[in-house]
N, C-alpha and C. Protein backbone atom coordinates (compact mmCIF):
# COMPACT_ATOMS: atom_id res chain seq x y z
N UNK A 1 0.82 -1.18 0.00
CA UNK A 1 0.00 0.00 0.00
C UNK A 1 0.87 1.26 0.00
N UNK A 2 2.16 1.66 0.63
CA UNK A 2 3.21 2.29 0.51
C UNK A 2 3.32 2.86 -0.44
N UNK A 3 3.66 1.23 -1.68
CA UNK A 3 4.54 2.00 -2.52
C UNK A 3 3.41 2.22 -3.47
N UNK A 4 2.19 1.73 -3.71
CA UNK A 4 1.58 2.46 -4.31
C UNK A 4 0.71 3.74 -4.16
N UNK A 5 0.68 4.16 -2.90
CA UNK A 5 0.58 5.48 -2.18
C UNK A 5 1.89 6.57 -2.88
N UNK A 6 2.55 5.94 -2.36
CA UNK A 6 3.90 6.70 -3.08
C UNK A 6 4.29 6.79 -4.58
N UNK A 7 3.81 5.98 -5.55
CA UNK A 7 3.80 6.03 -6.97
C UNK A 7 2.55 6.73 -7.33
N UNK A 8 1.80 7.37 -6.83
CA UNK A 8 0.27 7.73 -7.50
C UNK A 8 0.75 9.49 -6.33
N UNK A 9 1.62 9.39 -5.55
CA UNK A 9 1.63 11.09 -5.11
C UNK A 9 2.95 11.26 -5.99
N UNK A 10 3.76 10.54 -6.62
CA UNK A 10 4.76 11.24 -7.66
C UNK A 10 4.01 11.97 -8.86
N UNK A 11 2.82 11.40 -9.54
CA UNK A 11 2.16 11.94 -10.40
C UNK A 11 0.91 12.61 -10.42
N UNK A 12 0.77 12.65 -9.21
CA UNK A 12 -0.80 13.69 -8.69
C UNK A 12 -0.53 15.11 -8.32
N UNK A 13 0.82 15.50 -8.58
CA UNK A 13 1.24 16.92 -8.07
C UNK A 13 0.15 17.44 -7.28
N UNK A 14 0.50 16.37 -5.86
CA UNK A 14 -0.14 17.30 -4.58
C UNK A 14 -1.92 17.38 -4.64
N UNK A 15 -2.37 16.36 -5.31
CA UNK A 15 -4.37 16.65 -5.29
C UNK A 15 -4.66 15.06 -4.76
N UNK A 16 -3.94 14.44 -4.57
CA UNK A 16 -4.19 12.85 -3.68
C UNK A 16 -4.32 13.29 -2.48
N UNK A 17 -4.92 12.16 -1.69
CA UNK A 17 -5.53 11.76 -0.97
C UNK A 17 -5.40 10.36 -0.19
N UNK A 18 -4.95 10.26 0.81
CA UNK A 18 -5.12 8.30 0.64
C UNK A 18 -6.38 8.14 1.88
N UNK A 19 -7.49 7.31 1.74
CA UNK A 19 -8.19 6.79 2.52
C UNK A 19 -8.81 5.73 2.85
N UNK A 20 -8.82 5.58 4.30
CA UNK A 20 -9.40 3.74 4.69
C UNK A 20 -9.94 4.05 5.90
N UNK A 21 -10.72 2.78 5.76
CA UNK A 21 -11.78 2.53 6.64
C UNK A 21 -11.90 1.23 7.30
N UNK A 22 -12.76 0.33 7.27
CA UNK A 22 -12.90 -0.44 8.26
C UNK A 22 -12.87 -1.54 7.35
N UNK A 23 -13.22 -1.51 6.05
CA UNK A 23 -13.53 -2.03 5.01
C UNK A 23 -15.26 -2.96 5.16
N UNK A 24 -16.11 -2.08 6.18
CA UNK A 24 -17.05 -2.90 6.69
C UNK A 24 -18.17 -3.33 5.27
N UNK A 25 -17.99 -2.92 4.42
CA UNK A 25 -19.03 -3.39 3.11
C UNK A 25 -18.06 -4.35 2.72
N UNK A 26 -17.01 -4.41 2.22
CA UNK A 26 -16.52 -5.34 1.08
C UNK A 26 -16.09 -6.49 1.81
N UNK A 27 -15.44 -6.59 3.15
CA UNK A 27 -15.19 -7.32 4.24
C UNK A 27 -16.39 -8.42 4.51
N UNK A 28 -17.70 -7.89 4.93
CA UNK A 28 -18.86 -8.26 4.83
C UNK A 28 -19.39 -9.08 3.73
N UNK A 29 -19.24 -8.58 2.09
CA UNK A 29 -19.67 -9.26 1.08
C UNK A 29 -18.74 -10.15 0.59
N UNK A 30 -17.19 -10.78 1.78
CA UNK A 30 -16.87 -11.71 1.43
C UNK A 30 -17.05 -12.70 2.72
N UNK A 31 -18.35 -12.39 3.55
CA UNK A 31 -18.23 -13.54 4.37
C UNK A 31 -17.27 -13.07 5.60
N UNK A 32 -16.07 -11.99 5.80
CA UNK A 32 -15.30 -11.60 6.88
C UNK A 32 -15.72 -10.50 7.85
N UNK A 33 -15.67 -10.44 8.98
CA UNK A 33 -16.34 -9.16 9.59
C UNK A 33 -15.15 -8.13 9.40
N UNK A 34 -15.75 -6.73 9.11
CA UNK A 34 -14.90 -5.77 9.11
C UNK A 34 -13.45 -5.56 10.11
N UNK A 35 -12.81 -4.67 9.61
CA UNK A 35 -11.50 -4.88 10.58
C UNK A 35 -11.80 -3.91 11.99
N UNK A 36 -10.83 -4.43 12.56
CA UNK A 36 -11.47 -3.31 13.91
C UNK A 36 -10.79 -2.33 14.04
N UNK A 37 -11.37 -0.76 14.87
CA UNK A 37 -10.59 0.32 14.91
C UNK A 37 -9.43 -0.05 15.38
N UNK A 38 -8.88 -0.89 16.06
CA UNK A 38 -7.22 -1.09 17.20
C UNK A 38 -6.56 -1.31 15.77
N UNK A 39 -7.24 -2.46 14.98
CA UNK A 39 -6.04 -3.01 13.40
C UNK A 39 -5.87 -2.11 12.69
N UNK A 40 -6.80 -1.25 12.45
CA UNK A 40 -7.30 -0.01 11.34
C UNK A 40 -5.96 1.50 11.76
N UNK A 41 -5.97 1.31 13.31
CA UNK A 41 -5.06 2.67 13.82
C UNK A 41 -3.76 1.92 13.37
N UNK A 42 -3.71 0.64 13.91
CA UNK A 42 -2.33 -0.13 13.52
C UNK A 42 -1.71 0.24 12.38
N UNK A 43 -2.38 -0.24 11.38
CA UNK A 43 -2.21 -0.18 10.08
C UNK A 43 -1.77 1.35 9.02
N UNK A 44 -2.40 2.23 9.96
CA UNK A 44 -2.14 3.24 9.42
C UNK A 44 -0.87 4.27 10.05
N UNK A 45 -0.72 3.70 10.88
CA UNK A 45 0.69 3.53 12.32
C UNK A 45 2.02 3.61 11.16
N UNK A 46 2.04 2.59 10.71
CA UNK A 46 3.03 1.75 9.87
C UNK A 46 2.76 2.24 8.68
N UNK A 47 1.94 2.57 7.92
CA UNK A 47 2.12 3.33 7.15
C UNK A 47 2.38 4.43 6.67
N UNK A 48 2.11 5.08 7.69
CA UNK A 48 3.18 6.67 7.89
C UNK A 48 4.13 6.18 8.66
N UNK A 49 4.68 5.57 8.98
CA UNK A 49 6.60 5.27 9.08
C UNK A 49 7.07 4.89 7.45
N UNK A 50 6.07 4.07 6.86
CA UNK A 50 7.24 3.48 5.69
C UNK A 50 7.00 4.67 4.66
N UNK A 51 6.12 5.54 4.66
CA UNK A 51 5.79 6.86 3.95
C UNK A 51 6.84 7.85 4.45
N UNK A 52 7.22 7.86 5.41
CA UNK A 52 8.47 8.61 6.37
C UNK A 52 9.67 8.28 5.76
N UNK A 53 9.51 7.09 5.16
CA UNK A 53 11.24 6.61 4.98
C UNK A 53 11.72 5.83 6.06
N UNK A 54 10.85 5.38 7.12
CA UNK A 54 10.82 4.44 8.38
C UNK A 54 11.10 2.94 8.06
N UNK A 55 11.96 2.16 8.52
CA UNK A 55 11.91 0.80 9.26
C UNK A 55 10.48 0.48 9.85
N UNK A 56 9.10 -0.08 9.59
CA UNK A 56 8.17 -0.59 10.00
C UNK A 56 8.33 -2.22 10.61
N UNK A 57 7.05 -2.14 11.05
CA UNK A 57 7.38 -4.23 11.39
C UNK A 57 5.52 -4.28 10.65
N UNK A 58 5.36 -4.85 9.87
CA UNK A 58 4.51 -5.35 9.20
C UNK A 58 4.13 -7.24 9.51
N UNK A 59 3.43 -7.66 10.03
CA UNK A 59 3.01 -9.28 9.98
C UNK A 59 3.97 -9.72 11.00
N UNK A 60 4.91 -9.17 11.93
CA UNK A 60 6.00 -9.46 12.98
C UNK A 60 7.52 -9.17 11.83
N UNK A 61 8.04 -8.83 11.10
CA UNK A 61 8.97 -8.44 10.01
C UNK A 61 9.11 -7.04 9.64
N UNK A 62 10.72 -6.63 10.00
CA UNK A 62 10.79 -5.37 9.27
C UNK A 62 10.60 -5.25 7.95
N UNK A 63 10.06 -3.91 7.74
CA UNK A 63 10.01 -3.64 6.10
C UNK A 63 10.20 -2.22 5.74
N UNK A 64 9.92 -1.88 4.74
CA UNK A 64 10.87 -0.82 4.21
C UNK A 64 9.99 -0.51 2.84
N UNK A 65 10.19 0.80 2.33
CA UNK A 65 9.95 1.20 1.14
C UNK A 65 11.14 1.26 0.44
N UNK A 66 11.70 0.60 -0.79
CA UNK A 66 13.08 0.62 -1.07
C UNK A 66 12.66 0.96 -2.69
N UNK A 67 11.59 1.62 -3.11
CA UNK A 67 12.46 2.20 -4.85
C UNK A 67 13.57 2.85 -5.00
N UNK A 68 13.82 2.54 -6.28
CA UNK A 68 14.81 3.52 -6.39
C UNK A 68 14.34 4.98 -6.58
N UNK A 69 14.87 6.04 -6.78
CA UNK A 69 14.85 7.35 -6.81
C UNK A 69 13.94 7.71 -8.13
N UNK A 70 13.11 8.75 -8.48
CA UNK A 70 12.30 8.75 -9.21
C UNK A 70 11.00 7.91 -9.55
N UNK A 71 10.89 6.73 -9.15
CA UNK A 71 9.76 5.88 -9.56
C UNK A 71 8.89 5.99 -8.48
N UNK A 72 9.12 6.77 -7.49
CA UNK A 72 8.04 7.10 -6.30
C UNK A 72 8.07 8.52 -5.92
N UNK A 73 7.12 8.86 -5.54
CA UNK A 73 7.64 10.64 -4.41
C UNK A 73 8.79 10.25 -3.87
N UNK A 74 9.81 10.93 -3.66
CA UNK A 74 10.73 11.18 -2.48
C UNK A 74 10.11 10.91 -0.65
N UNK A 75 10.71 10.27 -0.88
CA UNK A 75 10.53 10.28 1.09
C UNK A 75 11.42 11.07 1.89
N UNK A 76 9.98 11.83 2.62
CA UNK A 76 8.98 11.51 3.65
C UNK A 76 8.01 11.43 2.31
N UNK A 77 7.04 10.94 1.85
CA UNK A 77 5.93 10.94 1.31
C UNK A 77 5.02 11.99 1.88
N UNK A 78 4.37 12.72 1.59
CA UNK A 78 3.97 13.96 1.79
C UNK A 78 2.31 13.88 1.40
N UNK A 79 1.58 12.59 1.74
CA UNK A 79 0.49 12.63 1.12
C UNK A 79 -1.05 12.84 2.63
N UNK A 80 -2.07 13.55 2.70
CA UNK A 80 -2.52 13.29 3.98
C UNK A 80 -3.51 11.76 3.86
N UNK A 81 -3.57 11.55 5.26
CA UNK A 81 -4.21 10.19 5.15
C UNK A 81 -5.51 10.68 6.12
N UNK A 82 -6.86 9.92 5.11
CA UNK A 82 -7.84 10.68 5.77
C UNK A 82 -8.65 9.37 6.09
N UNK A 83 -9.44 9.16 7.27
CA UNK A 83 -10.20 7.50 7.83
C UNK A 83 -11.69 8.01 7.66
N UNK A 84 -12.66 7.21 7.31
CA UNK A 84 -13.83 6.84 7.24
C UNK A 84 -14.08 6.22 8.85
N UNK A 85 -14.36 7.21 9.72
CA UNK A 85 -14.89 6.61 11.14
C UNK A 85 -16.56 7.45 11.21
N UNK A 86 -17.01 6.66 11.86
CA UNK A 86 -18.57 6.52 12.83
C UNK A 86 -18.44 6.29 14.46
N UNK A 87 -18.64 7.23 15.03
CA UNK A 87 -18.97 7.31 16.72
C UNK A 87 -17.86 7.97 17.03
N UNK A 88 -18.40 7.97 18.80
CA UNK A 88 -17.21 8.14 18.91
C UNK A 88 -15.74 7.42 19.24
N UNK A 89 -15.65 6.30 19.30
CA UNK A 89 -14.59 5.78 19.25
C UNK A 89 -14.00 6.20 18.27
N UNK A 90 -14.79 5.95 16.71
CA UNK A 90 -13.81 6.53 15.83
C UNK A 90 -13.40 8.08 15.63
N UNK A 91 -14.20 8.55 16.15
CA UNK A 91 -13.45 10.06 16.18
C UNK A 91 -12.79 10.45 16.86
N UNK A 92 -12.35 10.08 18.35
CA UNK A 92 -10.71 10.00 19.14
C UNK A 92 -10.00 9.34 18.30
N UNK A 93 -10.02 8.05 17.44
CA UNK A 93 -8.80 7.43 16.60
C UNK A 93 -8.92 8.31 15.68
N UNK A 94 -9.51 9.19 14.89
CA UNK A 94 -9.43 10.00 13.71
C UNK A 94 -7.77 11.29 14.33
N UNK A 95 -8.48 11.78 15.49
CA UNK A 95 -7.32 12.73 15.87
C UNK A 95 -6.06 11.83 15.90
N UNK A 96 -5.66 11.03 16.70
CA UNK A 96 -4.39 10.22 16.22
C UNK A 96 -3.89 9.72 15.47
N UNK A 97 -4.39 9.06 14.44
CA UNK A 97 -4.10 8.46 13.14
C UNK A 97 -4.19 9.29 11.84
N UNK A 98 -4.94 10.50 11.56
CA UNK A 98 -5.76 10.80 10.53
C UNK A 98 -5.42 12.34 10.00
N UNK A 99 -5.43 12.97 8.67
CA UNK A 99 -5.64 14.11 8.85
C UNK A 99 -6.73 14.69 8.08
N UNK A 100 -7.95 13.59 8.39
CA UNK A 100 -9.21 14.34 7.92
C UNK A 100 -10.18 13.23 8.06
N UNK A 101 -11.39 13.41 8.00
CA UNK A 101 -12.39 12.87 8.38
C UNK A 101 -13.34 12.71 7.28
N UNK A 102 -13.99 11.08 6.68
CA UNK A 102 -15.01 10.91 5.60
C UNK A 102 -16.07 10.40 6.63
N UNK A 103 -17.11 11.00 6.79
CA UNK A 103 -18.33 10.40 7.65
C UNK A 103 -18.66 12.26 8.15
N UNK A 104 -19.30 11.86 9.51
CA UNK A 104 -19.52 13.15 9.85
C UNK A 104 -19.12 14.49 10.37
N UNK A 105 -19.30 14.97 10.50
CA UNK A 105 -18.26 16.43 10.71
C UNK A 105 -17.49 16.09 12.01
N UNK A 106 -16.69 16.33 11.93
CA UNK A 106 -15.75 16.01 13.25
C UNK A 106 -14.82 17.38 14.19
N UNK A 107 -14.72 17.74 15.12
CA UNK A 107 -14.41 18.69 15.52
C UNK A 107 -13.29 19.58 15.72
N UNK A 108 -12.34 18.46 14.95
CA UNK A 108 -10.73 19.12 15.00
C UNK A 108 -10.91 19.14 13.68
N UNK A 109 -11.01 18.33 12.85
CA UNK A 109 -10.45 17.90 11.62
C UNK A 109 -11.32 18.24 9.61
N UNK A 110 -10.52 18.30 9.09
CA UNK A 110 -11.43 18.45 7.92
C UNK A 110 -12.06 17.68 7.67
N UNK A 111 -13.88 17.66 6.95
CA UNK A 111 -14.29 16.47 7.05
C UNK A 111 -15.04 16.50 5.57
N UNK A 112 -15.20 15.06 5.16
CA UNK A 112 -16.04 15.19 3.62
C UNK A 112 -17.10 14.38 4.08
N UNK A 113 -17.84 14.83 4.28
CA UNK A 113 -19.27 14.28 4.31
C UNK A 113 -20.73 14.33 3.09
N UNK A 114 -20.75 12.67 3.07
CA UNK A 114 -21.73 12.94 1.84
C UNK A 114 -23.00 13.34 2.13
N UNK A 115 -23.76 13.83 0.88
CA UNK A 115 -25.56 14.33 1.46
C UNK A 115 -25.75 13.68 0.07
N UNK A 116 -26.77 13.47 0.09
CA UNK A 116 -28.15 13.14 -1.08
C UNK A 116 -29.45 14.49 -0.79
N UNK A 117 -30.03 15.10 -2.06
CA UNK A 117 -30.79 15.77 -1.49
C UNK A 117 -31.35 15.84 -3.35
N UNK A 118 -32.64 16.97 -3.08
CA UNK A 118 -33.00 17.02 -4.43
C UNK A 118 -33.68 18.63 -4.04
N UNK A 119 -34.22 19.35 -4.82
CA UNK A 119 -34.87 20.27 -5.30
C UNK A 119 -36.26 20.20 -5.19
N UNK A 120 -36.93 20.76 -4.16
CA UNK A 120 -38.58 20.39 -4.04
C UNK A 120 -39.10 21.50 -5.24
N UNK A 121 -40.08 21.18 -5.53
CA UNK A 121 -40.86 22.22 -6.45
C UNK A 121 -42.57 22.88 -5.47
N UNK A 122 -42.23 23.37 -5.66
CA UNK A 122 -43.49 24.73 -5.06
C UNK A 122 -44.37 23.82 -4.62
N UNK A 123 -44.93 23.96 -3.25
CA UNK A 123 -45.57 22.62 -2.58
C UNK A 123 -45.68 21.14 -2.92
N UNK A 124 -44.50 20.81 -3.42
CA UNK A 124 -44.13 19.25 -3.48
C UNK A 124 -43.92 18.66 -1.81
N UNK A 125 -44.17 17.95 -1.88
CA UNK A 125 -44.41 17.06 -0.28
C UNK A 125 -43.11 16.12 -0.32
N UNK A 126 -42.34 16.40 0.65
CA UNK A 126 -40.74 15.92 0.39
C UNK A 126 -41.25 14.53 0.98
N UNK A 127 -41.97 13.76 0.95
CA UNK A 127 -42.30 12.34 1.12
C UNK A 127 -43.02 11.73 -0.65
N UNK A 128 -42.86 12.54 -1.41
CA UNK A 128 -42.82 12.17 -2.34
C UNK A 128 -42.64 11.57 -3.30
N UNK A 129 -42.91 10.30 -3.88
CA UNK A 129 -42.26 9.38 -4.38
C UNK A 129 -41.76 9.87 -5.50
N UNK A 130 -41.08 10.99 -6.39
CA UNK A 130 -40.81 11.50 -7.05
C UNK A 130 -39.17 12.17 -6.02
N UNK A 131 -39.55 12.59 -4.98
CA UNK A 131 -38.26 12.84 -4.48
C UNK A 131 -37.52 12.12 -3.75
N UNK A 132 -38.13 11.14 -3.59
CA UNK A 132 -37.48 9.35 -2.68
C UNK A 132 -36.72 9.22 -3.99
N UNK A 133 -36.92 9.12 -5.36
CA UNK A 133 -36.52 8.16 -6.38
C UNK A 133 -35.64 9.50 -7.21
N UNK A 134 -35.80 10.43 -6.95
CA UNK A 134 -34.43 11.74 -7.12
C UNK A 134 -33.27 11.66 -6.01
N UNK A 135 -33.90 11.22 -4.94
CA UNK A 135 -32.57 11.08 -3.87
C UNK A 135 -32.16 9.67 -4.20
């Protein structure tokens, strides 16, 4: 995940992004329960060390980002890493791990939160099955 974090911010001049979550949908639609916030902070622990240019321990084993020069950003990797958390558990791990927030507004941090919405028209009744099937 490193080095392809690090090969996609050599050619994004600075508009990337990297983000993860719990993986609770795709985790789920293979039969596995999502990962938990403790693995999720882990994980992203170690990935800003080997984005640093850090010695990590990955699976109990050191590891390393080792391209050569040019085929990745330069390290430190310079990319922000933003988590998909819900509650509050995940929003104390957002301040430690994170530098931005996908879910709901969060109180330190930048946050992208999605909406669905539509355009009522002049006494349209927002229970509308016309605006259920626009949202």
């Amino acid at each position: 995940m490193a080095s392809g974090i690090a090969t996609v911010a050599r050619v994004s001049g600075g508009r990337f992004r990297a983000c993860f979550g719990t993986a609770f949908t795709a985790r789920l639609a293979v039969g596995r329960r999502p990962m938990t916030l403790d693995a999720l902070a882990a994980s992203m622990t170690t990935l800003r060390r080997l984005l640093a240019g850090e010695t990590a321990i990955a699976d109990g084993k050191p590891v390393r980002v080792l391209h050569a020069g040019g085929l990745t950003a330069s390290r430190p990797v310079q990319v922000p890493l933003w988590i998909s958390v819900f509650g509050p558990r995940g929003t104390a791990l957002a301040e430690k791990v994170a530098d931005g927030v996908i879910g709901p507004p969060h109180p330190v941090l930048p946050t992208a939160t999605i909406l669905s919405g539509t355009v009522l028209d002049p006494g349209e009744d927002r229970d509308s099955d016309r605006v259920r099937e626009a949202i």
